[in-house]
Protein backbone atom coordinates (compact mmCIF):
# COMPACT_ATOMS: atom_id res chain seq x y z
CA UNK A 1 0.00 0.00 0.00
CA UNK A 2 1.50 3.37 -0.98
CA UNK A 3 2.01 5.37 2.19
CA UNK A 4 0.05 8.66 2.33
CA UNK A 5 0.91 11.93 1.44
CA UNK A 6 2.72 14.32 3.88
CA UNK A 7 -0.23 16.72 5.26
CA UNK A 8 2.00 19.47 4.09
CA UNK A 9 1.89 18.83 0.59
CA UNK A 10 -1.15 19.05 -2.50
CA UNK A 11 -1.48 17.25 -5.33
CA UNK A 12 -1.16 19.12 -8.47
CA UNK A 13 -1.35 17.85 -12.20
CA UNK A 14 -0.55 14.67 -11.17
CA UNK A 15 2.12 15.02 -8.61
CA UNK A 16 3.27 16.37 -5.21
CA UNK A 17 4.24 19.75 -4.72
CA UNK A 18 5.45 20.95 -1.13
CA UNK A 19 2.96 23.87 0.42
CA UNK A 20 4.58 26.33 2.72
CA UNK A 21 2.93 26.58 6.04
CA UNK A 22 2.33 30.01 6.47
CA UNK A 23 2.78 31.91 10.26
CA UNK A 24 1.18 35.49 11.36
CA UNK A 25 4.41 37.26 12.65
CA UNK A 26 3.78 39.76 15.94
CA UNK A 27 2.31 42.47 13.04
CA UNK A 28 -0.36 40.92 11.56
CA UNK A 29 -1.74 39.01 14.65
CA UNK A 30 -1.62 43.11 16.14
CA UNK A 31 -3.50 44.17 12.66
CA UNK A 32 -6.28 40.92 13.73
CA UNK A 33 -6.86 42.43 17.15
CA UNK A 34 -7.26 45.89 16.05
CA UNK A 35 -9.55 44.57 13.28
CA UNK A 36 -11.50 42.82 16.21
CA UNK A 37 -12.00 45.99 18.55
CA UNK A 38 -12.58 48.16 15.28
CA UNK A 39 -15.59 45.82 14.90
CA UNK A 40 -16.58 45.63 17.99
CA UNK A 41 -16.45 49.22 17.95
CA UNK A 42 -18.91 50.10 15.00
CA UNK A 43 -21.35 47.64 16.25
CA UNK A 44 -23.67 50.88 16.91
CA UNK A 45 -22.91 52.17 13.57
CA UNK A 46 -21.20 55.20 12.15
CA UNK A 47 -23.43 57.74 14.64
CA UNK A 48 -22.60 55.52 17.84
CA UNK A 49 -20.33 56.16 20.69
CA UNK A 50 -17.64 54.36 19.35
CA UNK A 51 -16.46 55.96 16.15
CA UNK A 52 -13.75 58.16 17.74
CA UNK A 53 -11.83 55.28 19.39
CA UNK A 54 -12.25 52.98 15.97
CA UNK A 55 -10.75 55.67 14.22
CA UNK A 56 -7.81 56.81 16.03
CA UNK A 57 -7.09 52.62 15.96
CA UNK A 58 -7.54 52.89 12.37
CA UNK A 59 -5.28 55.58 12.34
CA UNK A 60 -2.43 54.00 14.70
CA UNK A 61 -2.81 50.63 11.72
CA UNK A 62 -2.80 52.88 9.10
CA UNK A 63 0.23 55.55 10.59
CA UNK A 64 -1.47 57.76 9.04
CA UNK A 65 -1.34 61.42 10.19
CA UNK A 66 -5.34 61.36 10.00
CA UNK A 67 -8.18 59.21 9.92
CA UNK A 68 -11.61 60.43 9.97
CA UNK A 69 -15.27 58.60 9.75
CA UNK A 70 -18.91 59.60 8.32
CA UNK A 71 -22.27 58.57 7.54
CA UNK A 72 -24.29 59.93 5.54
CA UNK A 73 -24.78 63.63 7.20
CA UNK A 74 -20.91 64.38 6.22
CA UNK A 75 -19.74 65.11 9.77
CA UNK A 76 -16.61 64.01 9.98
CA UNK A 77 -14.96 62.37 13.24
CA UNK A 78 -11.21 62.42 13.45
CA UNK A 79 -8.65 61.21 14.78
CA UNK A 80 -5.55 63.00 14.26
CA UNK A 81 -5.31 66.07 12.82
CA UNK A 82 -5.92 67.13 8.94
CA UNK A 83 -3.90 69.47 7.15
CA UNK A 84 -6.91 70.58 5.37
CA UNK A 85 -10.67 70.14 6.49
CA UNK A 86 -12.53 71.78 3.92
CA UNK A 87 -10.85 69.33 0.94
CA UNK A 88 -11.69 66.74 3.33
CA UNK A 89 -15.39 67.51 3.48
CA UNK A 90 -15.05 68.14 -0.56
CA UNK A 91 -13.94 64.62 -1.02
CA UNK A 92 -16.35 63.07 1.48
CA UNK A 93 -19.07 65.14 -0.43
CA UNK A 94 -17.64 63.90 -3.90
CA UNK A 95 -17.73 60.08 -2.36
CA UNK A 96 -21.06 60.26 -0.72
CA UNK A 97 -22.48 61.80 -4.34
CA UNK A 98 -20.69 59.40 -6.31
CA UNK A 99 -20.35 56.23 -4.36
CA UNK A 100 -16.50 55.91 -5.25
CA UNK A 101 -13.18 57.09 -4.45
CA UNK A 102 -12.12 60.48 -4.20
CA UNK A 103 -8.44 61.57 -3.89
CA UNK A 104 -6.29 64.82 -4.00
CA UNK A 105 -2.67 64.64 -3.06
CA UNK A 106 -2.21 63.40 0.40
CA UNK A 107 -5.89 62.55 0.93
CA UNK A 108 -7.70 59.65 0.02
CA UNK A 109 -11.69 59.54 0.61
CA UNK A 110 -13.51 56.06 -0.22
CA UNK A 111 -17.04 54.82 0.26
CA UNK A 112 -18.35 52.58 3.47
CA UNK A 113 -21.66 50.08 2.93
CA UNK A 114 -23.28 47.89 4.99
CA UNK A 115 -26.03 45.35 3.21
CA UNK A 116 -24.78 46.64 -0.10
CA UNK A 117 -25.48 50.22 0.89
CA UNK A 118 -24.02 53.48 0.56
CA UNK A 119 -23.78 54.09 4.43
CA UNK A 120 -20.67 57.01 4.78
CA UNK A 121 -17.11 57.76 4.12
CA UNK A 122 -13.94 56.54 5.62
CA UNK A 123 -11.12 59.38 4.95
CA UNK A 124 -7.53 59.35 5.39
CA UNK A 125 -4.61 61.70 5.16
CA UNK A 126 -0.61 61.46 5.06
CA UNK A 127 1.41 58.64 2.75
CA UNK A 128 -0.77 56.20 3.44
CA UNK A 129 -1.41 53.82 -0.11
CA UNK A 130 -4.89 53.92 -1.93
CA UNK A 131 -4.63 50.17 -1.11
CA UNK A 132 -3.94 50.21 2.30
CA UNK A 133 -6.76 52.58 2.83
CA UNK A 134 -9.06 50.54 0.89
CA UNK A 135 -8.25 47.48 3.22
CA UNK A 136 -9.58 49.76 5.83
CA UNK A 137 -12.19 50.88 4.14
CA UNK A 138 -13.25 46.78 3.71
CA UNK A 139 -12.29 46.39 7.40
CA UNK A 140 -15.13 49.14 8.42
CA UNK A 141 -17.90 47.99 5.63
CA UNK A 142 -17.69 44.46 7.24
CA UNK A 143 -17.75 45.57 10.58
CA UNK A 144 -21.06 48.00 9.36
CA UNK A 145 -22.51 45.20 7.64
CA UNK A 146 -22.53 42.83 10.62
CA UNK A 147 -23.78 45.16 12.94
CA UNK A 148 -26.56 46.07 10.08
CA UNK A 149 -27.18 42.08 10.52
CA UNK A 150 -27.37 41.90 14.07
CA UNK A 151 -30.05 44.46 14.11
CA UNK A 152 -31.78 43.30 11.82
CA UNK A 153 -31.86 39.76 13.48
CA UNK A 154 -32.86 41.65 16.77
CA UNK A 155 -35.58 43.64 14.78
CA UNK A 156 -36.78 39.94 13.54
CA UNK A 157 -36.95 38.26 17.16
CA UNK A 158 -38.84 41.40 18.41
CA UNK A 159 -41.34 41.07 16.20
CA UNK A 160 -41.65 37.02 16.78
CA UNK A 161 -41.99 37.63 20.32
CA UNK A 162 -44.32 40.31 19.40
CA UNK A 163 -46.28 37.64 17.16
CA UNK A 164 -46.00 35.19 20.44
CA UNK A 165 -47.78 37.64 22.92
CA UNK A 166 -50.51 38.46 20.33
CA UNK A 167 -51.08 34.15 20.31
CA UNK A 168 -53.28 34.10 23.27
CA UNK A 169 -56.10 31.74 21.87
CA UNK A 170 -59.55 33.56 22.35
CA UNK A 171 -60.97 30.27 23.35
CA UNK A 172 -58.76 29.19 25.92
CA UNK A 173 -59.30 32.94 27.08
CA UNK A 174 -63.26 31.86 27.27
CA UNK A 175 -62.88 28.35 28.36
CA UNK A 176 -60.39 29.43 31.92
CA UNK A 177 -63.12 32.33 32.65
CA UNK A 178 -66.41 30.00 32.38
CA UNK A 179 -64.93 27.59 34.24
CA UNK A 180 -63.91 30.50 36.76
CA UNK A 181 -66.98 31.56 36.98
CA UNK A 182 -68.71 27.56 36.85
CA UNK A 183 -66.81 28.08 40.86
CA UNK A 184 -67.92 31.56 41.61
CA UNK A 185 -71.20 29.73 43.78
CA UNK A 186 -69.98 26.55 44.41
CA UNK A 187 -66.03 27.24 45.42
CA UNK A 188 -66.12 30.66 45.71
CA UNK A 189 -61.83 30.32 47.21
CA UNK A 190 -60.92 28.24 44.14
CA UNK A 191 -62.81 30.85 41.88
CA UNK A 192 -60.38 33.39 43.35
CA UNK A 193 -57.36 31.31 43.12
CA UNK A 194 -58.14 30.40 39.29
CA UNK A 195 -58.59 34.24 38.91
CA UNK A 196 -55.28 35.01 40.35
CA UNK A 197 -53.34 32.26 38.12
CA UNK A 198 -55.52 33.49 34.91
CA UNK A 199 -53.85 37.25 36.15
CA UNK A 200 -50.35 35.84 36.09
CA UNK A 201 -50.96 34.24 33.25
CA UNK A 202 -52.00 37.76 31.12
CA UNK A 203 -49.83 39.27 32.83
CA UNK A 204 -46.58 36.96 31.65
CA UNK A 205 -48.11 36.57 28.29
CA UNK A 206 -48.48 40.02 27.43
CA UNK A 207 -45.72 41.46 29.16
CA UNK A 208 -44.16 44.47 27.38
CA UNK A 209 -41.04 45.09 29.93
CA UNK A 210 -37.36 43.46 29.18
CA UNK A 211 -36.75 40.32 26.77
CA UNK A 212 -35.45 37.81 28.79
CA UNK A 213 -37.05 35.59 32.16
CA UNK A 214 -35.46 32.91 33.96
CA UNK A 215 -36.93 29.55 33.85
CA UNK A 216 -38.30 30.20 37.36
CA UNK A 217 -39.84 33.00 35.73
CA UNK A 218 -41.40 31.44 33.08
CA UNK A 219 -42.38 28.26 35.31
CA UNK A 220 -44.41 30.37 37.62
CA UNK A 221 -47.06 31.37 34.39
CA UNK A 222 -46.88 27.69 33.01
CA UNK A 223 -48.48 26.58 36.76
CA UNK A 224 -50.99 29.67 36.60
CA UNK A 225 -51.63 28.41 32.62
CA UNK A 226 -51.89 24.57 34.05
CA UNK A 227 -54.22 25.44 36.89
CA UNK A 228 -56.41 26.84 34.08
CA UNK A 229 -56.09 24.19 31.80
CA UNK A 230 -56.82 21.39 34.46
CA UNK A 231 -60.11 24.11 35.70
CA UNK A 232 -61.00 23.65 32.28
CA UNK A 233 -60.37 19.96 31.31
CA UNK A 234 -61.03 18.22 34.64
CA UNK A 235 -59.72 14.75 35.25
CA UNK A 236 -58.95 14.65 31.33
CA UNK A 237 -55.44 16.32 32.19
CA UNK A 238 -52.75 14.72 34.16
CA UNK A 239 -49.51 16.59 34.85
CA UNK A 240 -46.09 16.25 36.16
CA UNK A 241 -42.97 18.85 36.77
CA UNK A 242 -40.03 17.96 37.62
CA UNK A 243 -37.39 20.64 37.18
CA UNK A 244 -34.05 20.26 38.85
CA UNK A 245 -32.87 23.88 41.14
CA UNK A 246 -30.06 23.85 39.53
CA UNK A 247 -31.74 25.49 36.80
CA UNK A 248 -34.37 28.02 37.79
CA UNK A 249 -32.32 31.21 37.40
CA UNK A 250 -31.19 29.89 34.08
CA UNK A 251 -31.90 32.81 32.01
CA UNK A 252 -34.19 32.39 29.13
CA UNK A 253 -36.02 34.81 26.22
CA UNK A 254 -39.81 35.59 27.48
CA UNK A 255 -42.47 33.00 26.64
CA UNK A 256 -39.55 30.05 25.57
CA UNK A 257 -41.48 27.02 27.25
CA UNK A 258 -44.81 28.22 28.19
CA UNK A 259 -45.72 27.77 24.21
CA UNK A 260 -44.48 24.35 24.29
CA UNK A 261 -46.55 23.45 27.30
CA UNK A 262 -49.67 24.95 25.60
CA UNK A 263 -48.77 22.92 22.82
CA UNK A 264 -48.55 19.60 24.61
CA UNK A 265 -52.23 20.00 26.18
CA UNK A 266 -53.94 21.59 23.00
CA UNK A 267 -53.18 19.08 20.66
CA UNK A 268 -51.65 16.17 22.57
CA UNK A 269 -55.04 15.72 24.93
CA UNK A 270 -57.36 18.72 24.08
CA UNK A 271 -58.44 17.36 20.73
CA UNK A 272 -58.16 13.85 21.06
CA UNK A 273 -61.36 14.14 23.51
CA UNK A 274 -59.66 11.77 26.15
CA UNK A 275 -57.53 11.80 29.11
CA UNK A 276 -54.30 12.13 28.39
CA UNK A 277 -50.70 13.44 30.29
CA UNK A 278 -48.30 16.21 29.96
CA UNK A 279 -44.62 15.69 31.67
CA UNK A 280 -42.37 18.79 32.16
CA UNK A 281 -39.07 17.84 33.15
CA UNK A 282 -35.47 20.37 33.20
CA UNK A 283 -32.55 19.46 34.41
CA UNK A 284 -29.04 20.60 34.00
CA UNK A 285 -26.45 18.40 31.35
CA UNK A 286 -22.49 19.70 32.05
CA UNK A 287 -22.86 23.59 30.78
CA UNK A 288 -26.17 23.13 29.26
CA UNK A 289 -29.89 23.69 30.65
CA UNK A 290 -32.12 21.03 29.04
CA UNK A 291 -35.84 21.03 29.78
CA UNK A 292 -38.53 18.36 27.82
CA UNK A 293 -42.35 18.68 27.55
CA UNK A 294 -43.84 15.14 26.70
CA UNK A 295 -47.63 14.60 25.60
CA UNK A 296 -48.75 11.49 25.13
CA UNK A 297 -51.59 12.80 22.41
CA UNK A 298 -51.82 11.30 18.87
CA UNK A 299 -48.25 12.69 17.75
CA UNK A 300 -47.59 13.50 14.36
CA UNK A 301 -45.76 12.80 10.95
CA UNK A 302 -41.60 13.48 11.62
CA UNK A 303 -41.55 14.73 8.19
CA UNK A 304 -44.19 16.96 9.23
CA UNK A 305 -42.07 18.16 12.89
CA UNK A 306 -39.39 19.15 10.09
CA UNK A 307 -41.76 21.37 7.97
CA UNK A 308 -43.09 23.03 11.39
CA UNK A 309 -39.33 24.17 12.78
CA UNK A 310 -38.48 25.11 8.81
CA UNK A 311 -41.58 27.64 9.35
CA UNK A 312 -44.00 25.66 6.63
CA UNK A 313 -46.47 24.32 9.11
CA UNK A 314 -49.93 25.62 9.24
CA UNK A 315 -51.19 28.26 11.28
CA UNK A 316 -51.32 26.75 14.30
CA UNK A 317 -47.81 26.08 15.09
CA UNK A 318 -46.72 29.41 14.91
CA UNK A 319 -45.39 29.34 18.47
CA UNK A 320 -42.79 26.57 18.25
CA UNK A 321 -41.24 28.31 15.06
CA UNK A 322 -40.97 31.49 16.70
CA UNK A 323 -39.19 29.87 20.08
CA UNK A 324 -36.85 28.00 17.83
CA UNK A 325 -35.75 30.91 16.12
CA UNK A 326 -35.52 33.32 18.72
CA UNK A 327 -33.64 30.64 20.69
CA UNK A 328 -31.08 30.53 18.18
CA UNK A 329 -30.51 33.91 17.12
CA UNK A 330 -30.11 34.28 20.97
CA UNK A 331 -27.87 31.85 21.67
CA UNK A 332 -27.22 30.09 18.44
CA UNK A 333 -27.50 27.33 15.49
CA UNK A 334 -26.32 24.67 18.26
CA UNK A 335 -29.26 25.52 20.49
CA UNK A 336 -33.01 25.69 19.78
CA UNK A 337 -35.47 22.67 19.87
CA UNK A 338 -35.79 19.44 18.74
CA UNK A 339 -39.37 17.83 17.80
CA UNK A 340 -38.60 13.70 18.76
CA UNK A 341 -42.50 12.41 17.77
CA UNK A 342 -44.24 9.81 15.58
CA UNK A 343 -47.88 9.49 14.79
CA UNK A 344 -49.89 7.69 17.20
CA UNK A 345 -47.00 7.67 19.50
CA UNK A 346 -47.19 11.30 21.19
CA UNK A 347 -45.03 14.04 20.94
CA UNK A 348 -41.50 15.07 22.96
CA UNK A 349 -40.16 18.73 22.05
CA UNK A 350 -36.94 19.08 23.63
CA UNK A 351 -35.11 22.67 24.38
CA UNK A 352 -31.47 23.27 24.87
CA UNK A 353 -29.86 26.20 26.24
CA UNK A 354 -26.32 27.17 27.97
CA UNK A 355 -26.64 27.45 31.17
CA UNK A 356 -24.08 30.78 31.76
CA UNK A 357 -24.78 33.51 29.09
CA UNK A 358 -23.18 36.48 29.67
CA UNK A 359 -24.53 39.94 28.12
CA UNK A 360 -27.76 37.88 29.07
CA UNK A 361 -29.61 39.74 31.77
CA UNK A 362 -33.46 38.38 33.00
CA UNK A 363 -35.79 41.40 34.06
C-alpha cells in the first residue's frame, strides 16, 4: 500500500508539490486584534459612541497622520489632525455623491456600505497607499454590515416575540373564565385562586417590559396556565414537573417554554377528547440547561415536525417556530429545539440552552 501523502503537501497535475505553512508574525496578529476591537467598535454604527476610538485605531494601523469617519450627514470624526478640512469635506461630499473614491494629493476619501449600501465615508490623510486605505475601508464595511445584521436579526426576534404575545387563543381565554366563573357559587376560594393564576398568566403573556425571564420566571405562568387548563379539562389532564434547582435562574427569552406546554395540552389531549398526560421535566447536562415537555396525544408525521421548525407548518404552530428561532438567534445554530415524535406515539419537544450567558440579563 502506498504510504500517504505528507499533510503538508497538494497534489497538483498529477504530482506532489510541497505547500509552505504560512505563520502570522507579531504584526499581523496586532492588525487581527485591532480589526477585532474596530468591529466591535462600530457595532452601533457610524453615529454611535464608538467611532472616535475605531478611528484613532484605524489611524495608529494605518500611521497615518489622520483618519476620519462619516455617515451619511458628512460630519466628519477624526482622529488625528488634517492638514486641510474643507478638501476633506469636498472629497467626502464627492464620495457620498458618487459612491466611489475620491483623492487629492495626500488625501484619500472612499465609500463605506453595509447590506450593499451606501452608508458614509472613511477618509484618510498622510502617505498612506490607496490600497492600504481601501483594506480599511473593507475592514469598516464588514464591521457596518454585521452590525446592520445583528439588528436586523434583533428587529426579527422582536417582532416574533411580538407575534408570540398576540397568540393568546380567544378560546382558551373563554374556556379558563367560564370555568372561573362555573366556581364563583360553588367554590367561591378556588374561583379566586383560578382568577389570580388566569392574572399571572396575562400578565406573563403580554408582558411588554425586558426580553429575557429565567426559567423560574417562566415556570411560575406555566403553573398559573396549568391550573387553568386542568379548571377547564377536569380529570382529562394529568400533569407532572419535575425541574431540577439547579436550573431556575437559568436565564431564558420571554415566553420560551410556556408555548411548548400549551402545545402539549392543545393538541396532545385537548383534541383527542380523552384523558391524556403532559410531563415537564429540566434538568441541568455539564454547561447546558435542558428542559422536555412530553404529551402522550396522537403525535404527528416526523416529516411533518421538520416542515413546522423550517416555518412551513400551518397556522397553528406558529409558536414553536418562533421559540426555535428566537432561541437561536439568541444563543445560536447549536441551540433551539428538537421535535422527537411519531404518529400515534405522542409528541417530545426538547429545548437546549447554555446554562451561563453572559450579556444575558433576566428582568
Amino acid at each position: 500500500m502506498a504510504a500517504s501523502p505528507e499533510p503538508n503537501r497538494a497534489r497538483r497535475g498529477g504530482r506532489w508539490r510541497r505547500v509552505a505553512r504560512a505563520r502570522l508574525g507579531p504584526d499581523a496578529m496586532a492588525s487581527l486584534a485591532v480589526g477585532r476591537r474596530v468591529a466591535a467598535e462600530m457595532r452601533a454604527g457610524l453615529d454611535g459612541p464608538g467611532v472616535t476610538s475605531a478611528a484613532g485605531r484605524l489611524q495608529h494601523l494605518l500611521d497615518a497622520e489622520a483618519v476620519g469617519l462619516t455617515g451619511l450627514d458628512g460630519d466628519i470624526v477624526w482622529a488625528g489632525w488634517p492638514a486641510d478640512e474643507k478638501t476633506a469635506a469636498a472629497l467626502v461630499e464627492q464620495v457620498l455623491r458618487t459612491d466611489a473614491r475620491a483623492v487629492r494629493k495626500t488625501m484619500v476619501a472612499l465609500p463605506l456600505h453595509a447590506r450593499d449600501e451606501l452608508v458614509g465615508a472613511l477618509v484618510v490623510e498622510g502617505g498612506v497607499t490607496t490600497a492600504d486605505a481601501r483594506e480599511a475601508a473593507i475592514l469598516v464595511s464588514d464591521a457596518l454590515d454585521r452590525a446592520k445584521l445583528e439588528a436586523s436579526a434583533e428587529v426579527a426576534v422582536q417582532a416574533e416575540l411580538r407575534a408570540l404575545r398576540a397568540e393568546i387563543s380567544p378560546h382558551f381565554v373563554y374556556n379558563s373564565l367560564t370555568a372561573i366563573a362555573s366556581f364563583v357559587q360553588s367554590d367561591p376560594e378556588r374561583a379566586r385562586e383560578l382568577l389570580l393564576d388566569f392574572a399571572e398568566y396575562a400578565r406573563h403573556s403580554l408582558a411588554r417590559h425586558g426580553d429575557y425571564t429565567t426559567v423560574s420566571g417562566e415556570f411560575q405562568a406555566i403553573e398559573a396556565y396549568l391550573a387553568l387548563a386542568r379548571a377547564v379539562l377536569g380529570e382529562r389532564l394529568r400533569v407532572q414537573v419535575r425541574i431540577a434547582p439547579e436550573i431556575l435562574p437559568v436565564a431564558l427569552p420571554y415566553l420560551a417554554l410556556q408555548p411548548l406546554v400549551e402545545n402539549a395540552v392543545q393538541h396532545g389531549v385537548e383534541v383527542t377528547g380523552e384523558r391524556g398526560s403532559v410531563q415537564v421535566t429540566g434538568e441541568a447536562e455539564g454547561s447546558e440547561c435542558v428542559i422536555t415537555v412530553e404529551d402522550d396525544g396522537p403525535g404527528m408525521d416526523p416529516v411533518y415536525a421538520a416542515e413546522i421548525l423550517a416555518g412551513r407548518g400551518k397556522p397553528g404552530s406558529l409558536g414553536l417556530v418562533n421559540v426555535d428561532r428566537r432561541l437561536r438567534t439568541v444563543f445560536g445554530p447549536g441551540y433551539g429545539l428538537v421535535i422527537e415524535t411519531a404518529t400515534g406515539a405522542g409528541t417530545r419537544v426538547v429545548l437546549r440552552v447554555p446554562r451561563f450567558q453572559p450579556g444575558v440579563v433576566p428582568q
